[in-house]
Protein backbone atom coordinates (compact mmCIF):
# COMPACT_ATOMS: atom_id res chain seq x y z
CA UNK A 1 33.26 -32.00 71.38
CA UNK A 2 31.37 -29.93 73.66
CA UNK A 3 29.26 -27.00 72.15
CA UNK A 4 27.77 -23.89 73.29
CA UNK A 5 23.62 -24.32 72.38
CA UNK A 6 22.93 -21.16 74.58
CA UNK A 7 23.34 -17.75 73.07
CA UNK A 8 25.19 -18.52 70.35
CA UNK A 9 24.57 -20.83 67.15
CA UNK A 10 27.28 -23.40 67.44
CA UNK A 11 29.97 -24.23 64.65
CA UNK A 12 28.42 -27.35 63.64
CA UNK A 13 24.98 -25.64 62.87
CA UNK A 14 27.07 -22.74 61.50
CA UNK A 15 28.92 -25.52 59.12
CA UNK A 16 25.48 -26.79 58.10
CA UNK A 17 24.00 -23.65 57.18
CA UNK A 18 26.94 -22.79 54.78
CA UNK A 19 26.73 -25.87 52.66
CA UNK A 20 22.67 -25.53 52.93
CA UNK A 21 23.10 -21.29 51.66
CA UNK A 22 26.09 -22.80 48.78
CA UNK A 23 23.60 -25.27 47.48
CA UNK A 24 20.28 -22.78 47.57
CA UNK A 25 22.30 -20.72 45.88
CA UNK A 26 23.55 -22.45 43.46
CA UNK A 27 20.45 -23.80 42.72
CA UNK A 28 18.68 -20.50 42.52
CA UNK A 29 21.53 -20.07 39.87
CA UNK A 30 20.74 -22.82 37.77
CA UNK A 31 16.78 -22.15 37.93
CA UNK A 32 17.43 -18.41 36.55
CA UNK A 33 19.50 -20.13 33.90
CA UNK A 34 17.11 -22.70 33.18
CA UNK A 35 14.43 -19.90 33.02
CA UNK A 36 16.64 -16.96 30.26
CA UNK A 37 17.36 -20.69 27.85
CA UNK A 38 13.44 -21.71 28.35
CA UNK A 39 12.28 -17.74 27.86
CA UNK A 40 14.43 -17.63 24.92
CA UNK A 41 13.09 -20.71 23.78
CA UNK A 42 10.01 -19.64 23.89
CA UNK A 43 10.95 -16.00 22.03
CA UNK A 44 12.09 -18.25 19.14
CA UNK A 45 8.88 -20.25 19.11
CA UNK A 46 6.71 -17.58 19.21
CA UNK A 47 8.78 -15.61 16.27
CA UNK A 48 8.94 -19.15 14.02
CA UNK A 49 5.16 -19.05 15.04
CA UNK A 50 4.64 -14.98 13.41
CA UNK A 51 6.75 -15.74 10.61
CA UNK A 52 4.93 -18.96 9.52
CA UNK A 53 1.91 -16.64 10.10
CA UNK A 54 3.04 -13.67 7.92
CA UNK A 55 4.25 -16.38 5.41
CA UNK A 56 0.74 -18.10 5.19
CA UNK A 57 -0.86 -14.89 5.07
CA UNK A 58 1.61 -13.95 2.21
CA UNK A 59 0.16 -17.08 -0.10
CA UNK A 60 -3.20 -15.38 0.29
CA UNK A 61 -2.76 -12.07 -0.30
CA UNK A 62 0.15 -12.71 -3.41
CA UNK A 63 -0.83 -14.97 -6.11
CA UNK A 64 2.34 -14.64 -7.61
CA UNK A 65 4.03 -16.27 -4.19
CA UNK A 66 0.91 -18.89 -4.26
CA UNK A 67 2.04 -20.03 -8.19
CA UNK A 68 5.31 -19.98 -7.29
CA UNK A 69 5.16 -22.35 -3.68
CA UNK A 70 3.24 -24.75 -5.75
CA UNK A 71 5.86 -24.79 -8.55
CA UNK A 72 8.55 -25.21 -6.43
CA UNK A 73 6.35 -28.28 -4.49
CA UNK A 74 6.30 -29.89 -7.82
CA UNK A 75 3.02 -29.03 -8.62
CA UNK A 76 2.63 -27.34 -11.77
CA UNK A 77 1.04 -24.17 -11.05
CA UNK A 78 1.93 -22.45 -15.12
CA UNK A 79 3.23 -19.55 -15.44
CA UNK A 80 4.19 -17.01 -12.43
CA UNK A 81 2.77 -14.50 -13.83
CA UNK A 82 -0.13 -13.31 -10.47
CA UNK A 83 -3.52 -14.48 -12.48
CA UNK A 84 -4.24 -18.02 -11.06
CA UNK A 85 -6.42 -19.54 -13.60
CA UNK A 86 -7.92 -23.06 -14.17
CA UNK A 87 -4.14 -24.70 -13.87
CA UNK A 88 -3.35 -22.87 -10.50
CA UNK A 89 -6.40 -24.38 -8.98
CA UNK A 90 -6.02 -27.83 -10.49
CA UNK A 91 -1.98 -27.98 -8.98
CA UNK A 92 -3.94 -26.39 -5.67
CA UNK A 93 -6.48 -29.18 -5.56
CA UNK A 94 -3.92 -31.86 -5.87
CA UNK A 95 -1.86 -30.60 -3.30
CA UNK A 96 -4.65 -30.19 -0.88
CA UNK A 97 -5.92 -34.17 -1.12
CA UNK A 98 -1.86 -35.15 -1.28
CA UNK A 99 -2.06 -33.65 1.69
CA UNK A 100 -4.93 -34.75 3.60
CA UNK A 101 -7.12 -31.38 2.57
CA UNK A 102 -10.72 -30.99 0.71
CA UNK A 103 -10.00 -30.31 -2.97
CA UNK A 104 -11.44 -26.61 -3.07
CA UNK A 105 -9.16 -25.03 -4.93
CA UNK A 106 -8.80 -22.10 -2.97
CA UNK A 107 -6.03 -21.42 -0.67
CA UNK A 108 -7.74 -21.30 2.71
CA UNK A 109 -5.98 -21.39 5.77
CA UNK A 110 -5.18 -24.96 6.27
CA UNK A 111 -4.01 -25.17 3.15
CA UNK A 112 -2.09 -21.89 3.48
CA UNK A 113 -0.68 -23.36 6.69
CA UNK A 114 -0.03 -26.95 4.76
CA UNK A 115 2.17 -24.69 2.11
CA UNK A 116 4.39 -23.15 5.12
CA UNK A 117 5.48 -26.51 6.23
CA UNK A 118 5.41 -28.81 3.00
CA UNK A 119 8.69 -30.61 1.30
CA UNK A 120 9.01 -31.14 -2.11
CA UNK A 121 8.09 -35.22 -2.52
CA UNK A 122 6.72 -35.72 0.56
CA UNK A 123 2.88 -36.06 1.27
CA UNK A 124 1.02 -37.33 4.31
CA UNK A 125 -2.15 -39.03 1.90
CA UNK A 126 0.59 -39.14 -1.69
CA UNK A 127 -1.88 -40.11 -4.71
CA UNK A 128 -4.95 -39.82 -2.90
CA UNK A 129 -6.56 -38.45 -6.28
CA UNK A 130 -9.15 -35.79 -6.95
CA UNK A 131 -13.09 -37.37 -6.10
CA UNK A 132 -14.78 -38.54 -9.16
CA UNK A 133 -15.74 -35.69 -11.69
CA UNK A 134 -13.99 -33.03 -9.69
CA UNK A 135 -11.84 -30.42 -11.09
CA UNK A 136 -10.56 -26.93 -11.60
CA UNK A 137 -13.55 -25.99 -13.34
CA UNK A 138 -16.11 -28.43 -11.90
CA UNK A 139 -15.54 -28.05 -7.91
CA UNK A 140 -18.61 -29.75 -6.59
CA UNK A 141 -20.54 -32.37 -6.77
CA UNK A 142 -23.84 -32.87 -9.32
CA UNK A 143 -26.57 -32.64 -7.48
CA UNK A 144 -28.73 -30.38 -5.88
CA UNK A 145 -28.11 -27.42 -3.78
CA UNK A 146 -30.31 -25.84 -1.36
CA UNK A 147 -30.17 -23.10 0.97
CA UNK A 148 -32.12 -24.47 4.08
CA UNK A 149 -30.77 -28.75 4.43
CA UNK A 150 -34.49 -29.11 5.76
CA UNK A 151 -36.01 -28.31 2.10
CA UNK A 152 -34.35 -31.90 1.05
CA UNK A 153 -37.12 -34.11 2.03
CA UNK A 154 -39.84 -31.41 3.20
CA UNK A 155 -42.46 -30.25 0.65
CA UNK A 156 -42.20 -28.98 -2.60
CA UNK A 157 -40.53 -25.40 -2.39
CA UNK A 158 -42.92 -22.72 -4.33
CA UNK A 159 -41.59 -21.30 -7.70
CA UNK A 160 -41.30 -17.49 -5.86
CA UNK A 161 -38.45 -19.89 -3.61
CA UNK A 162 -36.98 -21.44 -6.23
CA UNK A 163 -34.27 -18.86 -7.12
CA UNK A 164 -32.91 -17.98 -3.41
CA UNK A 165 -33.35 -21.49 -2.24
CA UNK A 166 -32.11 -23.95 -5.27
CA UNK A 167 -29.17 -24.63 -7.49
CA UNK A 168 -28.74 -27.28 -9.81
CA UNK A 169 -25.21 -28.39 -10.51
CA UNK A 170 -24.17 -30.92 -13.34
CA UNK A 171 -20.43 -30.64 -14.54
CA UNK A 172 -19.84 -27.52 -15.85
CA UNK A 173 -23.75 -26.22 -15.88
CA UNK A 174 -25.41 -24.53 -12.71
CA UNK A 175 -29.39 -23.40 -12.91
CA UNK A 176 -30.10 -20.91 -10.40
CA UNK A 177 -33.56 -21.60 -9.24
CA UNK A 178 -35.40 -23.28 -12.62
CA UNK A 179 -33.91 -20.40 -14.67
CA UNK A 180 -30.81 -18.74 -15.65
CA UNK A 181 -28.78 -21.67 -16.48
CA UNK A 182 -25.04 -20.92 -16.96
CA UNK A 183 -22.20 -22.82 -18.56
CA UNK A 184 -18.94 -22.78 -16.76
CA UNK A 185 -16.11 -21.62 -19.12
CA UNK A 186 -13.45 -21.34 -16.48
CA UNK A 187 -12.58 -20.67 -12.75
CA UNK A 188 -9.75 -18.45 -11.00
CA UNK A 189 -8.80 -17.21 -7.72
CA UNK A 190 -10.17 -14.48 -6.25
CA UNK A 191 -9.17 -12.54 -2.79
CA UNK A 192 -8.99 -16.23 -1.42
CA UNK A 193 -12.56 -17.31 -3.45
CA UNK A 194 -13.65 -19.07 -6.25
CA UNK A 195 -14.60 -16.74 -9.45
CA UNK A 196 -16.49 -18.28 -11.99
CA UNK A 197 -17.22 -17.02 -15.89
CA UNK A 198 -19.64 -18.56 -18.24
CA UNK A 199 -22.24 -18.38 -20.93
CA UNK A 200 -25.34 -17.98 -18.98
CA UNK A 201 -29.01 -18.08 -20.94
CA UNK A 202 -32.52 -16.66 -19.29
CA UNK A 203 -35.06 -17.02 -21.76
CA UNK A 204 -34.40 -16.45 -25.40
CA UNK A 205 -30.90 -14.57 -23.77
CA UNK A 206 -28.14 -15.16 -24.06
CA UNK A 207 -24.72 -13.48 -22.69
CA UNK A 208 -21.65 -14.11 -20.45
CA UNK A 209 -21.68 -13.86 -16.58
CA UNK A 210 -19.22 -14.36 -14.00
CA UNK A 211 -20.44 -14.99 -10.14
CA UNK A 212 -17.90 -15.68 -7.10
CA UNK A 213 -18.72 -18.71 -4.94
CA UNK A 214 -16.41 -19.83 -1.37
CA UNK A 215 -16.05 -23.54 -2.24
CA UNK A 216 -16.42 -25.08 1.16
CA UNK A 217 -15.69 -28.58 0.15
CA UNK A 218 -17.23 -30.37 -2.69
CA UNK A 219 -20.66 -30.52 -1.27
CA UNK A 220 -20.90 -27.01 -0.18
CA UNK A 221 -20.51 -23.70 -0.97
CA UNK A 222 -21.08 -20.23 -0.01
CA UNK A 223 -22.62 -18.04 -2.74
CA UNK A 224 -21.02 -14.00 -2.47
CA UNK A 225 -22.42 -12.82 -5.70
CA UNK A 226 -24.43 -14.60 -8.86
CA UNK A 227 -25.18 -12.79 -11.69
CA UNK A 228 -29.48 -14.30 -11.47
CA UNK A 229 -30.44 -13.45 -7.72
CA UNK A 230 -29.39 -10.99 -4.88
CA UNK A 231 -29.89 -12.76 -2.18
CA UNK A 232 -26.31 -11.66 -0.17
CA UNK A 233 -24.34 -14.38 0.74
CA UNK A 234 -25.83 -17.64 1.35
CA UNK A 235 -24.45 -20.84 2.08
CA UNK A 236 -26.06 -24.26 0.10
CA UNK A 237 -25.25 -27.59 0.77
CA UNK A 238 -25.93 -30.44 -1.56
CA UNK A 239 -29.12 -32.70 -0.75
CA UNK A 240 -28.38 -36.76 -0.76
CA UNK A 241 -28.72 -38.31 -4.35
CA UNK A 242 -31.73 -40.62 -2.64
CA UNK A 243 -34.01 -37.17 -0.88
CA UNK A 244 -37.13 -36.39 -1.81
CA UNK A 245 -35.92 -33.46 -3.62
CA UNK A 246 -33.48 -34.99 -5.68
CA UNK A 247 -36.12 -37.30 -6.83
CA UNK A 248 -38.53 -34.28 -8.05
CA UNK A 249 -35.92 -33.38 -10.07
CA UNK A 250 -34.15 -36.53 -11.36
CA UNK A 251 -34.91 -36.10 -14.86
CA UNK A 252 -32.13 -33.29 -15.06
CA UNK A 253 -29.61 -35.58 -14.27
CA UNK A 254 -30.45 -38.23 -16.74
C-alpha cells in the first residue's frame, strides 16, 4: 500500500490515533470513576471517624451513657441512674486492664475510644486482673508521692516542703505532707476525674473532706484540689519502695 507521508497524516497513523484517543479515553473514564468510589470512600471514613468521635466524647460528658456501655459490655456498672460511684469505677477498671488499659478508673480517652469499638465477650488481655491492692477506692499504689522525682534519693525535704511536695498513700489513708491525714470513704467520677470523700483529721480535728485527683496510672497522679494545701495542680509520682526517701519514712508502712 502506498501512502501519502507529505501534507497529510496517512490512514494508518489516522487508524492508530483512534484506538490510542478510545483507550485514553476510556481510561480517563475509569480513573474519574476510580477517584468519586475512592472520594466517597474516604467521605464514609472520615464520617465513621466523627461519629466514633462524638460517641467517645458522649461517654465523657454523660455518665448515664458511660454506666450504661459498661452494662451492656457485661461489666456491671449498678444502676443507670448518672452518679458513677465506687461500682462504676470498679466495672471501669476491669474493663480497662481486659483491655490492655491502666486501671484508673476514669474514662480517659483511650478508654473512651476502647468503649466505641468493644464487643460484648471479647477482650484483647481477658482476665488480666486488677494489680495487687488496687481498687475503686484505693487507685494507687502505697508508697510515697512526691512532687519533684529528684526529692526520692536527694536530701531530706524541710518541714515548710513537706505539704506541697509529699503524700503518703497506704490503702485507703493519704497524709498530705506529715499532717492532715484523711481516710478514704469512697471515690466517683467527676468531669472525667477522680473525686475522693473521707474523714480527714489535723490535729485534735476532726471532719469530712473531699479532694479531686486525675489518676494517671497507679503510680501517678495529678492533684486539682485537696482540702490541706493550695498548691494548684501538681502532678506526684510515686518514689521506688528501695529510695532514700522511702526509707526515711518506712516505719509508716509497717
Amino acid at each position: 500500500m502506498i501512502t501519502r507521508r507529505y501534507g497529510f497524516m496517512d490512514a494508518i497513523s489516522q487508524q492508530a490515533i483512534r484506538r490510542f484517543s478510545r483507550r485514553w479515553a476510556a481510561r480517563r473514564r475509569l480513573a474519574r470513576g476510580l477517584a468519586m468510589i475512592a472520594g466517597g470512600c474516604v467521605a464514609v471514613f472520615l464520617a465513621g471517624a466523627q461519629m466514633a468521635q462524638a460517641q467517645a466524647e458522649y461517654y465523657l460528658a454523660n455518665p448515664k451513657a458511660l454506666q450504661a456501655r459498661l452494662n451492656a459490655l457485661q461489666y456491671d456498672a449498678g444502676e443507670v441512674d448518672g452518679y458513677p460511684g465506687p461500682q462504676t469505677r470498679n466495672a471501669l477498671m476491669r474493663f480497662q486492664v481486659d483491655h490492655c488499659l491502666g486501671p484508673t478508673g476514669q474514662p480517659d480517652l483511650a478508654t473512651r475510644e476502647a468503649l466505641v469499638s468493644a464487643r460484648p465477650g471479647v477482650a484483647p488481655c481477658a482476665n488480666a486482673g486488677l494489680p495487687p491492692g488496687i481498687t475503686a477506692n484505693t487507685p494507687r499504689k502505697a508508697g510515697i508521692y512526691v512532687s519533684n522525682p529528684a526529692m526520692c534519693d536527694g536530701p531530706p525535704l524541710a518541714p515548710d516542703d513537706y505539704p506541697d511536695a509529699l503524700r503518703i498513700i497506704k490503702g485507703r489513708s493519704i497524709t498530705f505532707g506529715v499532717e492532715g491525714a484523711c481516710e478514704i470513704r469512697r471515690t466517683d467520677i467527676r468531669s472525667g476525674k477522680t473525686l475522693f470523700r473521707g474523714k480527714c483529721t489535723a490535729g485534735p480535728d476532726q471532719f469530712k473532706a473531699r479532694w479531686l485527683f486525675d489518676i494517671l496510672s497507679p503510680e501517678e497522679f495529678v492533684e486539682w484540689s485537696g482540702y490541706y494545701t493550695d498548691t494548684g495542680i501538681t502532678t506526684f509520682r510515686k518514689c521506688a519502695d528501695n529510695s532514700a526517701i522511702r526509707m526515711r519514712w518506712k516505719a509508716w508502712f509497717q
